[in-house]
Protein backbone atom coordinates (compact mmCIF):
# COMPACT_ATOMS: atom_id res chain seq x y z
CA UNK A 1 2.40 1.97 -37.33
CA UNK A 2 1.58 0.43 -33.95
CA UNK A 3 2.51 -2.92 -31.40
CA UNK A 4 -0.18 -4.72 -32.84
CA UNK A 5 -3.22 -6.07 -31.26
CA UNK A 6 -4.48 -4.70 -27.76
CA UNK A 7 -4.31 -5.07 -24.15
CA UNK A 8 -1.29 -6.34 -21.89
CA UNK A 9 -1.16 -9.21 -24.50
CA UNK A 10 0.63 -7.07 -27.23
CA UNK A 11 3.41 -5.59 -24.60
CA UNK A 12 4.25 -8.49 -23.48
CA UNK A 13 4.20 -10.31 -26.77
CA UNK A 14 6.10 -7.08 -28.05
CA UNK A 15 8.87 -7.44 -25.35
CA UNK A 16 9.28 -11.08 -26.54
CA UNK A 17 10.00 -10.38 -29.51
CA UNK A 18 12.58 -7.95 -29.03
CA UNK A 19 14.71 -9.90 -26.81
CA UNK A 20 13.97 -13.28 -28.34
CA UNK A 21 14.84 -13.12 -31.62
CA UNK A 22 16.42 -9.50 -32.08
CA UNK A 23 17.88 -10.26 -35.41
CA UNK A 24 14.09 -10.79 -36.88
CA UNK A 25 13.31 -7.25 -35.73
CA UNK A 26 16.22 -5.01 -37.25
CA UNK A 27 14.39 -4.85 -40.22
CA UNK A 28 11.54 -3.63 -38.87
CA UNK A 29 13.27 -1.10 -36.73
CA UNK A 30 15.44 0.42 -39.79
CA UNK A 31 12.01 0.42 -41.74
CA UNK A 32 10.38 2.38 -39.36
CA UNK A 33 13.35 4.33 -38.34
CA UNK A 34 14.47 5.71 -42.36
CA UNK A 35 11.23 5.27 -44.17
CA UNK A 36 9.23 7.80 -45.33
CA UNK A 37 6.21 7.41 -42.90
CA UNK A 38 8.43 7.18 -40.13
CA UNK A 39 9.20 10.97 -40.97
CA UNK A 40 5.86 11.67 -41.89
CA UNK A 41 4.41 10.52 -38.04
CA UNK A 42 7.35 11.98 -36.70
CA UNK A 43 9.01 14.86 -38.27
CA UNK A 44 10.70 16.52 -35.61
CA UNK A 45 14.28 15.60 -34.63
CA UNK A 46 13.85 14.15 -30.57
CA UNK A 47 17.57 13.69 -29.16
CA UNK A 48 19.07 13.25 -25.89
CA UNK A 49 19.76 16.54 -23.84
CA UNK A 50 21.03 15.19 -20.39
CA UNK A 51 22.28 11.66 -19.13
CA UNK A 52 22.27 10.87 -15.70
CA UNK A 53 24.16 7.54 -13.99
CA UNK A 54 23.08 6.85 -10.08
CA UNK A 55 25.45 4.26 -8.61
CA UNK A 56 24.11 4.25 -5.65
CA UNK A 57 20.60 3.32 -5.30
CA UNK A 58 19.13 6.91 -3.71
CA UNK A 59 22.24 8.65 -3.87
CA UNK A 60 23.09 11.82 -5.59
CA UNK A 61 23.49 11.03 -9.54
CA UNK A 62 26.56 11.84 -11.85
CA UNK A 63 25.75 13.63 -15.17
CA UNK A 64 27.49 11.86 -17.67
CA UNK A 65 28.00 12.53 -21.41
CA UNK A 66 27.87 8.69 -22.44
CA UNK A 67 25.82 5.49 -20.49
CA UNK A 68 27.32 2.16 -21.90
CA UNK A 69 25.30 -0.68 -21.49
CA UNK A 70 25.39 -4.19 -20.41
CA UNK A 71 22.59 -7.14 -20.26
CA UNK A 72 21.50 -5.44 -16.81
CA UNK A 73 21.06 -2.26 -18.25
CA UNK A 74 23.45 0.53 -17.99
CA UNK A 75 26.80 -0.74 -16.80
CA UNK A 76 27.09 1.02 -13.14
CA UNK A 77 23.60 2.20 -12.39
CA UNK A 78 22.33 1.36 -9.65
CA UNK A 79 24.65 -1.42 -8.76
CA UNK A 80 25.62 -0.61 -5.48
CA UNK A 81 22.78 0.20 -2.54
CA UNK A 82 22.51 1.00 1.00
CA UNK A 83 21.53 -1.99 3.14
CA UNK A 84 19.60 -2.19 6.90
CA UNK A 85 19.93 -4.82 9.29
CA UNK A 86 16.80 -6.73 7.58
CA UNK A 87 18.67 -6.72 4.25
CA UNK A 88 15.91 -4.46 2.86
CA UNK A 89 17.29 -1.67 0.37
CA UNK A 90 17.50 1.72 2.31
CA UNK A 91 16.11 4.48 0.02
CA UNK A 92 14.73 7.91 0.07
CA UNK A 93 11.49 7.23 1.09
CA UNK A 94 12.47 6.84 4.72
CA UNK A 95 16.39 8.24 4.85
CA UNK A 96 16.37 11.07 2.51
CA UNK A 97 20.01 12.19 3.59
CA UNK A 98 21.15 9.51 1.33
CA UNK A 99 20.56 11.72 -1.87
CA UNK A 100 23.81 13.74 -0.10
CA UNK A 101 26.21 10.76 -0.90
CA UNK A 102 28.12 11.84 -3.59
CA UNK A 103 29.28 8.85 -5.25
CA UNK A 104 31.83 8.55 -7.74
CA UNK A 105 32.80 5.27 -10.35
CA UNK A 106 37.04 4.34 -10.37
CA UNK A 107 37.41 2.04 -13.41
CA UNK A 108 40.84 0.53 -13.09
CA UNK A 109 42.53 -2.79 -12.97
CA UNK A 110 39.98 -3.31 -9.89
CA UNK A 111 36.54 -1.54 -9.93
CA UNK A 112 36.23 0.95 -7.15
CA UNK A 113 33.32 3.20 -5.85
CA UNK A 114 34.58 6.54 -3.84
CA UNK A 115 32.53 8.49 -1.22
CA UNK A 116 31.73 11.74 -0.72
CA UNK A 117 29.35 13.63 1.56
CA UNK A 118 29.60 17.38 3.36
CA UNK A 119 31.48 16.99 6.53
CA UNK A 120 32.90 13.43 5.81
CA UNK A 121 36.42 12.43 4.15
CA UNK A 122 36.29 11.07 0.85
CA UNK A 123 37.00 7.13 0.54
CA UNK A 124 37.52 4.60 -1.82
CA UNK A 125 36.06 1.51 -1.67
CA UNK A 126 36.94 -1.37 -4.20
CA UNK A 127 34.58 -3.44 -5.54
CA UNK A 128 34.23 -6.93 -3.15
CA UNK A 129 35.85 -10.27 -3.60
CA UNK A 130 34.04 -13.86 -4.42
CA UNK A 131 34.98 -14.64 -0.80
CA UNK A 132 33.42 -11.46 0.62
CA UNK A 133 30.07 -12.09 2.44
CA UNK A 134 27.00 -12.29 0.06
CA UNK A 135 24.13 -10.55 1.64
CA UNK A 136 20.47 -11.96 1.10
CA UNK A 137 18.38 -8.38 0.09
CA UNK A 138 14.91 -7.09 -1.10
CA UNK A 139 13.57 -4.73 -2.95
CA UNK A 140 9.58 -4.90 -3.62
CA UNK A 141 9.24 -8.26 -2.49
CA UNK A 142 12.25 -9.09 -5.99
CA UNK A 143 15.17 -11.08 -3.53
CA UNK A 144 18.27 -11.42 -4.80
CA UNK A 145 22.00 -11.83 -3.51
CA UNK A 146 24.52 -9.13 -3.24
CA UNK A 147 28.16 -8.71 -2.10
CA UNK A 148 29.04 -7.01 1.12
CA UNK A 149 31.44 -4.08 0.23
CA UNK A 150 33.54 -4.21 4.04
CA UNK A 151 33.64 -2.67 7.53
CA UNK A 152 34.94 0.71 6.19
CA UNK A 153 32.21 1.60 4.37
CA UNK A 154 29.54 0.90 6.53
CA UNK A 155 31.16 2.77 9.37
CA UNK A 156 31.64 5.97 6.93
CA UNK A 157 27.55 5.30 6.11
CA UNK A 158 26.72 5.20 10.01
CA UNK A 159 28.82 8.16 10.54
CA UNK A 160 26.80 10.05 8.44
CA UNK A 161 23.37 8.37 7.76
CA UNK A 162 23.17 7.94 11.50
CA UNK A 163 22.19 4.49 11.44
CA UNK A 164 23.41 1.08 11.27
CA UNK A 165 24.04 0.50 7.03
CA UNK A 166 25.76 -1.58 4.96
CA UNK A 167 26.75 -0.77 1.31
CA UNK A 168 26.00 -4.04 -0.89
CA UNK A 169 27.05 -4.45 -4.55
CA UNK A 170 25.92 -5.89 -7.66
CA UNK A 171 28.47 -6.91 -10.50
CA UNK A 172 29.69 -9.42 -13.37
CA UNK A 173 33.18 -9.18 -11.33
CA UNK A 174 32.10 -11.08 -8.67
CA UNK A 175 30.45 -14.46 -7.95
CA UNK A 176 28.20 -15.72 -5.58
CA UNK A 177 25.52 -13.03 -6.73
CA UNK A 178 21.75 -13.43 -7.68
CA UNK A 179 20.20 -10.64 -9.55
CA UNK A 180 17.18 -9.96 -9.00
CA UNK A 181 14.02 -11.59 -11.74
CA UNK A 182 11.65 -8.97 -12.96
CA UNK A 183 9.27 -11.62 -14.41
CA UNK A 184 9.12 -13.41 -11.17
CA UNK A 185 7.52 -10.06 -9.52
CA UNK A 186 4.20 -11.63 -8.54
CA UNK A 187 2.56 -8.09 -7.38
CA UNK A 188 2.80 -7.29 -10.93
CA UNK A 189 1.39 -10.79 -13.05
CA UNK A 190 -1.13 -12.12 -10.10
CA UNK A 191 1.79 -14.72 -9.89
CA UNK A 192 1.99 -15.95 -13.48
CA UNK A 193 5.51 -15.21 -15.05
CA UNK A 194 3.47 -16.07 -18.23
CA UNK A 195 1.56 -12.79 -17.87
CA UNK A 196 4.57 -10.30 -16.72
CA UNK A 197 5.23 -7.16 -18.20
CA UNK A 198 9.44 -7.95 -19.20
CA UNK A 199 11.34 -9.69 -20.73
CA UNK A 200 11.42 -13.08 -19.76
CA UNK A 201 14.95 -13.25 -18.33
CA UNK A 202 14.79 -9.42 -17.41
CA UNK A 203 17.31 -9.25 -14.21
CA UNK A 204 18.38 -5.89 -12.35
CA UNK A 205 20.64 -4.62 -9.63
CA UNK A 206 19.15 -2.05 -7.52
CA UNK A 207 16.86 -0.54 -9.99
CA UNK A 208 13.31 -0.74 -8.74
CA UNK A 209 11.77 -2.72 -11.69
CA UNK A 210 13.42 -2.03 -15.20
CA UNK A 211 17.21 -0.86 -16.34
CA UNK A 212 16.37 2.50 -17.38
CA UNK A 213 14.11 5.32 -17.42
CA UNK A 214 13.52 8.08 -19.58
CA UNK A 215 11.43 11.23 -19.00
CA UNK A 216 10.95 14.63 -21.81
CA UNK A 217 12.10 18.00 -20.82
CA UNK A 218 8.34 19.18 -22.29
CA UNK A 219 7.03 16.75 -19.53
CA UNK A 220 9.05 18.12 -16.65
CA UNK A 221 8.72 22.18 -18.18
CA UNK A 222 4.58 21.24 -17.98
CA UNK A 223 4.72 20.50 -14.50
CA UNK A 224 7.06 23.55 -13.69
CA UNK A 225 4.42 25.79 -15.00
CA UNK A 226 2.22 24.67 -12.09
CA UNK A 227 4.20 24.92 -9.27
CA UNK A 228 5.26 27.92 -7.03
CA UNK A 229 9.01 26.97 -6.95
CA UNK A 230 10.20 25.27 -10.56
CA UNK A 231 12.11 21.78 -9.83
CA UNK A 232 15.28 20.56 -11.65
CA UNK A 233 15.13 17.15 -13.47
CA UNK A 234 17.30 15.64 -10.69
CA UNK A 235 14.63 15.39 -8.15
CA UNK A 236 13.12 12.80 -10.37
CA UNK A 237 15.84 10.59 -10.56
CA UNK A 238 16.02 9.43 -14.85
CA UNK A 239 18.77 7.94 -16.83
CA UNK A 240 17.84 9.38 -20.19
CA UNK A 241 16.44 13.15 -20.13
CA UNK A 242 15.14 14.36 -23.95
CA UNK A 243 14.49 17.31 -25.76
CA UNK A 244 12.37 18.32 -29.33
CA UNK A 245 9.05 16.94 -27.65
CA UNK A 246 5.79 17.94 -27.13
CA UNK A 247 4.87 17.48 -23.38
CA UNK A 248 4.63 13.85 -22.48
CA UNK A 249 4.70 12.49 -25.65
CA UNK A 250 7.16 10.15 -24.75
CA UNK A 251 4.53 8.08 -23.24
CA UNK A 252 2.72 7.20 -26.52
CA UNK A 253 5.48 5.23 -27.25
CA UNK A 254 5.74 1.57 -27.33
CA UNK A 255 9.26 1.21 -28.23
CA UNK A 256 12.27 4.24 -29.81
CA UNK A 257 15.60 3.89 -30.73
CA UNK A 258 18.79 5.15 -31.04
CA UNK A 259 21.37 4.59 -33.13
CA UNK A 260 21.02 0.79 -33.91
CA UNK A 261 19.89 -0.02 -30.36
CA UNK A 262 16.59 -0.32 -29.69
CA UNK A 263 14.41 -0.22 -26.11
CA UNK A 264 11.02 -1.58 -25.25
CA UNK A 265 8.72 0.69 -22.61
CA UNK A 266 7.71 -1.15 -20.01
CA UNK A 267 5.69 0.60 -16.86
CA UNK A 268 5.17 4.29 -16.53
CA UNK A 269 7.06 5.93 -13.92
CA UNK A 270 4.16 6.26 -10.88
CA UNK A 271 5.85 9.01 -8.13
CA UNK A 272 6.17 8.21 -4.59
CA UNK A 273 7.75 9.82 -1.73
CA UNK A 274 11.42 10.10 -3.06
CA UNK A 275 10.10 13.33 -5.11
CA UNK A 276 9.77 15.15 -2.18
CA UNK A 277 13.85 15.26 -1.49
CA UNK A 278 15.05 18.43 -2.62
CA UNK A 279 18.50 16.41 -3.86
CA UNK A 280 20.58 19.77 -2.97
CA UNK A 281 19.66 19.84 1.09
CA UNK A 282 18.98 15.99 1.80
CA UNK A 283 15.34 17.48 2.68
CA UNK A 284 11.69 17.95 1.56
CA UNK A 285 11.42 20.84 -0.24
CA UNK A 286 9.67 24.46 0.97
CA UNK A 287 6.25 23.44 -0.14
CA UNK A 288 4.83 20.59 2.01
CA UNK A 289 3.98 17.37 -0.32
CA UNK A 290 4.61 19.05 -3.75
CA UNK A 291 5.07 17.93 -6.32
CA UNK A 292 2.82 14.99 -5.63
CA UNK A 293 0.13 17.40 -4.51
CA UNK A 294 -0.20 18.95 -8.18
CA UNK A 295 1.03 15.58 -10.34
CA UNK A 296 -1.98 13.73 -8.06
CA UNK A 297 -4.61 17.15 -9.51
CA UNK A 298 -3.78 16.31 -12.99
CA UNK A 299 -1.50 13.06 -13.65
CA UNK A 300 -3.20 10.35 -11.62
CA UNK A 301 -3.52 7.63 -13.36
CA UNK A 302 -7.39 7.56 -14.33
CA UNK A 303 -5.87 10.72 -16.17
CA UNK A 304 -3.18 9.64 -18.45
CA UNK A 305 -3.75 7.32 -21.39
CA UNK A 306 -3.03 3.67 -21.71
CA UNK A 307 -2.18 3.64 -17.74
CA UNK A 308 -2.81 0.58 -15.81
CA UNK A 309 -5.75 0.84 -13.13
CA UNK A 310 -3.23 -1.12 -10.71
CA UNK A 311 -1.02 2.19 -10.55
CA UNK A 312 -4.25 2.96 -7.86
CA UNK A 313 -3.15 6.54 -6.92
CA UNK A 314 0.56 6.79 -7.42
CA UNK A 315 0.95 9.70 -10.15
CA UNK A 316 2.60 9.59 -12.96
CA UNK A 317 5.48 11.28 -14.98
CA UNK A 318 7.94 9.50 -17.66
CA UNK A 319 8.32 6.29 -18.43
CA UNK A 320 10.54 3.22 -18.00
CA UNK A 321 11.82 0.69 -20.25
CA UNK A 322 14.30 -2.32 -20.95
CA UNK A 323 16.87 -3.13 -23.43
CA UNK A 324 17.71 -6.11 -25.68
CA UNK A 325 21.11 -4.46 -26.66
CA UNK A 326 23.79 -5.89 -23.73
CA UNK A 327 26.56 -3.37 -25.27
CA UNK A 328 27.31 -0.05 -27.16
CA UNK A 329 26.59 3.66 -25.59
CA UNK A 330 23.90 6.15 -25.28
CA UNK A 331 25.54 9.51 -26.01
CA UNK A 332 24.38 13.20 -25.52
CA UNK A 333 23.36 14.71 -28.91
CA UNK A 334 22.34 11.05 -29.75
CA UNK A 335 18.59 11.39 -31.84
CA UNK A 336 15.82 9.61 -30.12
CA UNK A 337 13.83 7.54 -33.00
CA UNK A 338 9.84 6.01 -32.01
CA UNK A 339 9.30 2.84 -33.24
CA UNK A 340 5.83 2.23 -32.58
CA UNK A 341 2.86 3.66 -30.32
CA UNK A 342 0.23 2.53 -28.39
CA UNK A 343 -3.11 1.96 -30.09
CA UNK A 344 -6.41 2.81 -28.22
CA UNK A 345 -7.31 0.23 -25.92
CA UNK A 346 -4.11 -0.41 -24.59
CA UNK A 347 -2.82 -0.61 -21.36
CA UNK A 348 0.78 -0.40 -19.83
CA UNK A 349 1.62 -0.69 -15.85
């Protein structure tokens, strides 16, 4: 069992597949998922432990015991993001307050995001208009056009953030907005779409590069055993959290499902300064640069398998992938099934 062939030829031609002609596939997928060598590879039960949504890009998440999906990924993540005066997407990188914005989603006859933060009175802000101002905004060099969500909520963001922010959203509700192309990233296919690592079609909100991410408890419990102060799966920011594995095993996947939905990986997760937020104070942690000190000793990318030399230094820890299913749920308890794995030779970015 394997994606076939080798190099960045078989993901992509993998991740074509899936999304182009899905109904080709299923049979594959319940082969591998019920048949006897499927058990055989893998006869341990992986299933979801913890779900996490983020509606605001850099914000603090909201557990969740079900993610529903949509053809950008999961329906409310990271649709919504703060906004500077050069339309660039504020994150925690350089305002790590932000992870102290408590958001929370108000289905209802008209979609509404509230506010939360210590010091600050809650608000409620519905979900803009078509005739609300569409804001041009970037994120890695990916543009794309958002809507403006009002005056009230960027004064409640400059009264606490300190600085001069917008809030911006992303949504089927409204029109007038451009999501952003994965496959016309250039930093990431030397400018050929041809060559890209999604789906062609892939679009996102405020997600950096793919809809979801997914990361083993085994993974995070490894790197815990290195460090002075143990750190709680929030600080790294992933949708789908999993238990029953062995210690990033998840990244010898190609492609898993669950139930009858199935999801393609397609980068590693490479960790950059938003680790460093402790997501409880809105500050780096005690211990000056961990954990990226101790995941650059032992998870830079020369050191994992099947990582992509372009990753340069940026170390890694879990993985993220895209969906061909545009509805359904993800579900706590749900089991986690591999499809396929990596064969040597491979690479993945």
């Amino acid at each position: 069992m394997s994606s076939g062939g080798s190099g960045m030829s078989t993901s992509a031609s993998l991740r074509t597949a899936v999304l182009a002609s899905g109904a080709a596939i299923v049979g594959t997928v319940i082969l591998l998922r019920w048949s006897p060598l499927r058990r055989k590879l893998w006869p341990r039960k992986f299933q979801i432990q913890r779900l996490f949504l983020f509606p605001i890009k850099s914000a603090a998440p909201v557990e969740v015991n079900e993610l529903h999906l949509d053809k950008h990924g999961f329906k409310y993540d990271r649709r919504w993001a703060v906004i500077n005066k050069s339309g660039e997407v504020v994150t925690l990188r350089t305002c790590p307050r932000l992870v102290l914005v408590q958001p929370e989603v108000l289905p209802g006859a008209r979609l509404a995001l509230a506010l939360s933060a210590p010091g600050m009175k809650r608000i409620e802000v519905p979900v803009p208009g078509d005739s609300q101002v569409e804001m041009n905004i970037n994120l890695w060099k990916v543009p794309g056009t958002a809507k403006d969500c009002g005056p009230e909520a960027a004064k409640w963001l400059q009264d606490f953030l300190g600085q001069e922010y917008r809030l911006a959203y992303y949504g089927e509700e409204v029109g007038g907005v451009k999501w952003r192309d994965m496959c016309k990233q250039a930093a990431w296919n030397d400018g050929d779409e041809s060559k890209s690592v999604y789906y062609p079609g892939s679009t996102i909100g405020f997600a950096d590069s793919t809809p979801g991410t997914i990361i083993s408890k085994a993974s995070l419990d490894a790197l815990n055993r290195r460090l002075t102060s143990k750190l709680a799966v929030e600080r790294f920011r992933m949708n789908l959290v999993l238990e029953g594995t062995d210690a990033y095993e998840e990244e010898s996947w190609t492609s898993f499902g669950i139930g009858d939905k199935t999801f393609v990986m397609s980068r590693m997760c490479n960790r950059c300064l938003v680790v460093l937020t402790d997501p409880k104070s809105g500050e780096q942690g005690p211990e000056k640069g961990e954990p990226l000190k101790e995941l650059r000793a032992y998870r830079s990318p020369g050191q994992v398998h099947h990582c992509d030399p372009r990753h340069q230094e940026a170390p890694i820890l879990g993985m993220k992938f895209g969906t061909a299913c545009h509805e359904g749920a993800v579900r706590v308890g749900d089991e986690v099934t591999p499809l396929s794995i990596w064969k040597h030779g491979d690479r993945l970015y």
